[in-house]
Structure formats: C-alpha cells, structure tokens
PDB file of N, CA and C in Angstrom:
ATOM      1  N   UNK A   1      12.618  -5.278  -1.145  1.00  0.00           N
ATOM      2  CA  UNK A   1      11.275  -5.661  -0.756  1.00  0.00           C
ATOM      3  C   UNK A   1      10.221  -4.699  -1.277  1.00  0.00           C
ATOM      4  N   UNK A   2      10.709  -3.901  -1.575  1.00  0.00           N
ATOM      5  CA  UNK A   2       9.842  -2.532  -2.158  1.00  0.00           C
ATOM      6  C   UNK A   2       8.882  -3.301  -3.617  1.00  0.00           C
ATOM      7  N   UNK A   3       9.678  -4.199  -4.484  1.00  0.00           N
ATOM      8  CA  UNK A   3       8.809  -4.312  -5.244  1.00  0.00           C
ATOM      9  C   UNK A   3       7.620  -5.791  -4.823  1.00  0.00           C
ATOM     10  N   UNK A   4       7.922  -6.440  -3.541  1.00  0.00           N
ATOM     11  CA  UNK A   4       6.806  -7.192  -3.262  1.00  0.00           C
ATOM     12  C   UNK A   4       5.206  -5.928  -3.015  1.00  0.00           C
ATOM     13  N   UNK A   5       5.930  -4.992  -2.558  1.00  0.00           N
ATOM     14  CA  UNK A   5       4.808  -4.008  -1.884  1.00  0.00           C
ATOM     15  C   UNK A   5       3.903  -3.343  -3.210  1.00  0.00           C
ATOM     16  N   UNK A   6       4.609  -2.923  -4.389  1.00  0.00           N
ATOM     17  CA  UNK A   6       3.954  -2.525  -5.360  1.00  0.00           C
ATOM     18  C   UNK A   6       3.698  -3.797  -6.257  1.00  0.00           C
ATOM     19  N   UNK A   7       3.763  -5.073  -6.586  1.00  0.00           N
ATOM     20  CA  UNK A   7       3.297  -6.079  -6.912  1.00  0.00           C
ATOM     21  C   UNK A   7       2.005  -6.058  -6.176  1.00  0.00           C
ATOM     22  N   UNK A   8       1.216  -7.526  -6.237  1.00  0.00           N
ATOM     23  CA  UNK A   8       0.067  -7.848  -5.934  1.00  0.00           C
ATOM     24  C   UNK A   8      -0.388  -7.337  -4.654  1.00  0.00           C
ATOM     25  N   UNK A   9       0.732  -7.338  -3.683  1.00  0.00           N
ATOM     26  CA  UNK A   9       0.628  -7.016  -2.484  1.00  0.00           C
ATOM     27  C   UNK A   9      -0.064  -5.728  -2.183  1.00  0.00           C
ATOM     28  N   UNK A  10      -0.245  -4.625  -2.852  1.00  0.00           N
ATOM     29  CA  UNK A  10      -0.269  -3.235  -2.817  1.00  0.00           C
ATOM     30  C   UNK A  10      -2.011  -3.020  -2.938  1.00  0.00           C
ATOM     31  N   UNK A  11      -2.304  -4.489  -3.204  1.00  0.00           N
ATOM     32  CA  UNK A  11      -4.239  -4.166  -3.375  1.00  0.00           C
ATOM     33  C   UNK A  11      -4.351  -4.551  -2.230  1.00  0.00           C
ATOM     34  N   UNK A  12      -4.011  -5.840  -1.807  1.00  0.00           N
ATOM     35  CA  UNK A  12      -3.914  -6.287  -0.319  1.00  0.00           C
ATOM     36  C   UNK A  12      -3.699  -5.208   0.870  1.00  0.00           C
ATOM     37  N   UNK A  13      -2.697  -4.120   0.851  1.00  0.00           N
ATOM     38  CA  UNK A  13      -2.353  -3.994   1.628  1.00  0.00           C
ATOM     39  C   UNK A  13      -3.159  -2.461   2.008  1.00  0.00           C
ATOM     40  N   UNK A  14      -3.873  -2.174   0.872  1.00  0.00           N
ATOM     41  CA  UNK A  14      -4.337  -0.423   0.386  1.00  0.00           C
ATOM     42  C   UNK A  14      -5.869  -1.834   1.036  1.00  0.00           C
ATOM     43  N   UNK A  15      -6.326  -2.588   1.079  1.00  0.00           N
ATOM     44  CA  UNK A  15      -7.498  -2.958   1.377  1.00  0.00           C
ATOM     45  C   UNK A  15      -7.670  -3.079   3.176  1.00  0.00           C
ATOM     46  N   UNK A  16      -6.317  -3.627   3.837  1.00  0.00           N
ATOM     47  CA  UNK A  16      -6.034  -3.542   5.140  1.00  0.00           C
ATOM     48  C   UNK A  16      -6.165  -2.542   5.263  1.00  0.00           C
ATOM     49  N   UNK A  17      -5.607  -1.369   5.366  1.00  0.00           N
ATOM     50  CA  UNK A  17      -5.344  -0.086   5.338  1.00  0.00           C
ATOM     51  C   UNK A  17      -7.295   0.382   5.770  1.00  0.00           C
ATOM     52  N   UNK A  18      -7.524   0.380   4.436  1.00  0.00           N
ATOM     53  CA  UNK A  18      -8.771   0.924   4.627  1.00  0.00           C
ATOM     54  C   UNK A  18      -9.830   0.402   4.909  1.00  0.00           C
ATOM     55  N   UNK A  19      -9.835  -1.093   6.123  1.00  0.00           N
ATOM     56  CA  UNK A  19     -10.556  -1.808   6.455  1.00  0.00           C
ATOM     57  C   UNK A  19      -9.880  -1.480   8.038  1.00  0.00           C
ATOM     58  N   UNK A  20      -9.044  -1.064   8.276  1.00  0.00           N
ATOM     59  CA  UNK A  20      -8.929  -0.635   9.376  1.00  0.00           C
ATOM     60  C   UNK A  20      -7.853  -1.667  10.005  1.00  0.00           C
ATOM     61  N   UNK A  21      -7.604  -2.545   9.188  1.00  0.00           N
ATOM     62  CA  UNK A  21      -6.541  -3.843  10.131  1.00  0.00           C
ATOM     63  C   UNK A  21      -5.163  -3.030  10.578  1.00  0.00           C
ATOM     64  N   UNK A  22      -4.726  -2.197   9.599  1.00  0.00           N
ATOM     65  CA  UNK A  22      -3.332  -2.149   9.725  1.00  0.00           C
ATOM     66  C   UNK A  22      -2.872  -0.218   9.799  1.00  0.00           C
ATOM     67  N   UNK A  23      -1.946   0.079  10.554  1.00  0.00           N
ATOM     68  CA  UNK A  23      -1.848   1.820   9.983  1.00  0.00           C
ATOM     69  C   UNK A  23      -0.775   1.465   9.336  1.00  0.00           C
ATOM     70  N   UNK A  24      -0.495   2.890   8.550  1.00  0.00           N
ATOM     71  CA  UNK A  24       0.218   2.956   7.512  1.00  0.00           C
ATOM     72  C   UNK A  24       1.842   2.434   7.935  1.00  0.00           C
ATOM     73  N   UNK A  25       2.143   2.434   9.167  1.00  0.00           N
ATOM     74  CA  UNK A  25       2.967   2.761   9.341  1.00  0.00           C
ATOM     75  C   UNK A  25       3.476   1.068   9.848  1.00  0.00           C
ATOM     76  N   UNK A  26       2.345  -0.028  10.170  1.00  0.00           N
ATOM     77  CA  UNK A  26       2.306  -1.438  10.458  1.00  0.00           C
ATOM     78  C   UNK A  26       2.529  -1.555   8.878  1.00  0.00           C
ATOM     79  N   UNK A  27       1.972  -1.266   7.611  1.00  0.00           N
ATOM     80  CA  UNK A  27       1.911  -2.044   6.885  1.00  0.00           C
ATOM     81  C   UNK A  27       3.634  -1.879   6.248  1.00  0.00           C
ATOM     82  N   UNK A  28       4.117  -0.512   6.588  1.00  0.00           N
ATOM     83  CA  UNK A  28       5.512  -0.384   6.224  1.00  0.00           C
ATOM     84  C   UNK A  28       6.264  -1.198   6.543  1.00  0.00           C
ATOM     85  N   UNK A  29       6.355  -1.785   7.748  1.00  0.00           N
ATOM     86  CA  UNK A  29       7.170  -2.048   8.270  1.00  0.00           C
ATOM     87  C   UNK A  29       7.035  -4.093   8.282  1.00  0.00           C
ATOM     88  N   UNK A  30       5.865  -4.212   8.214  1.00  0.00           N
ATOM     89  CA  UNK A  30       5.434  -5.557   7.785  1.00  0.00           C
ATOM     90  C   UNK A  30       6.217  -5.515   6.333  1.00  0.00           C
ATOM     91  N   UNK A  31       5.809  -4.632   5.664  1.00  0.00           N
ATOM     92  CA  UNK A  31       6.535  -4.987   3.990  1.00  0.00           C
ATOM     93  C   UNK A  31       8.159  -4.283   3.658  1.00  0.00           C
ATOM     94  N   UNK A  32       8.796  -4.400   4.704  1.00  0.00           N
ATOM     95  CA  UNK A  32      10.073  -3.838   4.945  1.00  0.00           C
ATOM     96  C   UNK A  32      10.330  -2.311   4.056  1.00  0.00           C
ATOM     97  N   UNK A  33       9.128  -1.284   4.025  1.00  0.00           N
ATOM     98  CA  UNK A  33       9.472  -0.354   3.087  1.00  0.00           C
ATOM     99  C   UNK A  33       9.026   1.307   4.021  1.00  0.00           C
ATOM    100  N   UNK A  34       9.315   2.203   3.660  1.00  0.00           N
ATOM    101  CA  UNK A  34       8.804   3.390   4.491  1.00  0.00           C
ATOM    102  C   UNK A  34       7.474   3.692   4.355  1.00  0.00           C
ATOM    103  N   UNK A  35       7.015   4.478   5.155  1.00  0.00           N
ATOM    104  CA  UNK A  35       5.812   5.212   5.204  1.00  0.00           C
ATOM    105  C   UNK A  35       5.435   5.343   4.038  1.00  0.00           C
ATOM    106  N   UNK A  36       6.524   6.629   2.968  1.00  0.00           N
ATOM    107  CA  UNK A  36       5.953   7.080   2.318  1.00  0.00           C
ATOM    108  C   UNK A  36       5.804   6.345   1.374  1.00  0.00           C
ATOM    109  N   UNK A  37       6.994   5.317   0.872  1.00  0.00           N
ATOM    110  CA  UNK A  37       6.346   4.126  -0.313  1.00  0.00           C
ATOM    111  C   UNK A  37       5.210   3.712   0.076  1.00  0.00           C
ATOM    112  N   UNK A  38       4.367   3.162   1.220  1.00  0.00           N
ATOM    113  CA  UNK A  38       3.011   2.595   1.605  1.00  0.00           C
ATOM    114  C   UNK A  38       2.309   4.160   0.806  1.00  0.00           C
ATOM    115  N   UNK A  39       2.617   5.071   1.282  1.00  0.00           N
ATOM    116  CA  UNK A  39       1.486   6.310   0.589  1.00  0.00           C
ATOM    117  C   UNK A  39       1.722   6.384  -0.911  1.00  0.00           C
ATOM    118  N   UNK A  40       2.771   6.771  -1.161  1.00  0.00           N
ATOM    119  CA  UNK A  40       3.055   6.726  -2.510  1.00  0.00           C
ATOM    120  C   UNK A  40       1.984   5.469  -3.785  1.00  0.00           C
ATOM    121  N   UNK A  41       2.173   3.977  -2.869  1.00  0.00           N
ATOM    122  CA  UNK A  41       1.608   2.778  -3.899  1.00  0.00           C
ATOM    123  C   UNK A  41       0.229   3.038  -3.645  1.00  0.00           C
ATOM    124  N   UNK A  42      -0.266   3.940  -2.227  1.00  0.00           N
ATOM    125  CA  UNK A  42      -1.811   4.012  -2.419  1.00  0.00           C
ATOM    126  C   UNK A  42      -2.271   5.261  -3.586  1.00  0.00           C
ATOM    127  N   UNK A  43      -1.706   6.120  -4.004  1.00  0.00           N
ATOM    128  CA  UNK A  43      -2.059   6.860  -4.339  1.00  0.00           C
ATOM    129  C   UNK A  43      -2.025   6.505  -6.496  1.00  0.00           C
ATOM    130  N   UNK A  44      -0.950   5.869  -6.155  1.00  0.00           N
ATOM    131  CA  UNK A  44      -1.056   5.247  -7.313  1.00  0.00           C
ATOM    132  C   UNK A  44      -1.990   4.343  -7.845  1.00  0.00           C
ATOM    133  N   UNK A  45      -2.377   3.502  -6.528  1.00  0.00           N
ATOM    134  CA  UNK A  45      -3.335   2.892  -7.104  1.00  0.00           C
ATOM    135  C   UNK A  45      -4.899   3.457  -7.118  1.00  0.00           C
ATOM    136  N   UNK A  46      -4.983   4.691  -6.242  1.00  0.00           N
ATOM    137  CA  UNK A  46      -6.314   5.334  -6.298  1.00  0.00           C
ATOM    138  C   UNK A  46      -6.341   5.775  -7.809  1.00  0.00           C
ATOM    139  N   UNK A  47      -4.891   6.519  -8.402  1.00  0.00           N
ATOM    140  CA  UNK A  47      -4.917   7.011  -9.470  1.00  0.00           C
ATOM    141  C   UNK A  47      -5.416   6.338 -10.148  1.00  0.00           C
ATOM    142  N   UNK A  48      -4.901   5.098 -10.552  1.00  0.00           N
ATOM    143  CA  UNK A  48      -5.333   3.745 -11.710  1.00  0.00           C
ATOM    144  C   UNK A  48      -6.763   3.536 -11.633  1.00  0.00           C
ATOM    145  N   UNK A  49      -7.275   3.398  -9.980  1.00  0.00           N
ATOM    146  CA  UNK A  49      -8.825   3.139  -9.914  1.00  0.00           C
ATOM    147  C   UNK A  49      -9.752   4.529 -10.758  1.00  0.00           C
ATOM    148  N   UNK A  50      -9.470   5.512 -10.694  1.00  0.00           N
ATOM    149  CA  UNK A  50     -10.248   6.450 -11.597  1.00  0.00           C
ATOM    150  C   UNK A  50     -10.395   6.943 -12.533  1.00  0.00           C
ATOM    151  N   UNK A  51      -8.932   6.158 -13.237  1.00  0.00           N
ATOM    152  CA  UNK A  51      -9.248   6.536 -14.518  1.00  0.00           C
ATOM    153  C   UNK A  51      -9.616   4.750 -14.959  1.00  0.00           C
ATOM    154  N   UNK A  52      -9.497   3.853 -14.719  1.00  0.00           N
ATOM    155  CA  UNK A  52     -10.048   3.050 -14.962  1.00  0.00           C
ATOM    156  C   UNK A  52     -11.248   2.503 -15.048  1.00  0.00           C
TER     157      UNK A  52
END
C-alpha cells in the first residue's frame, strides 16, 4: 500500500495534513503505511515543490 501513498495520493494527503483534517499519524494508518513513510513522502514532496 505504500506505493498508493507516494502515487497521487501523497498531494492529497500532504494537503489534509496541512489543512488540518488529518494527523500524521490518521493519515498512516488510513493509507496502511507508518508514520514515518507519511513524513518521509511529505518531505519529498516539499523537496520537489522548491526546486520546482
């Protein structure tokens, strides 16, 4: 399930996150993956957002 979470899902879920719907730790467990993969795909995708 790990790669539904870094697929499309990972803008979705980094947007819950920081809209306040979900903690890190709901969205893990909604997307059957740990904490730190939820931190890990945000950080990746902050990465992508700045150099982009």
């Amino acid at each position: 399930m790990a790669a539904v979470l870094i697929g499309c899902t990972s803008c979705s879920t980094d947007k819950q996150h920081a809209a306040g719907e979900h903690t890190v730790a709901e969205l893990a467990e909604l997307s059957e993956v740990s904490r730190s993969s939820v931190y890990r795909v945000r950080e990746r995708a902050a990465a992508a957002g700045a150099t982009a």
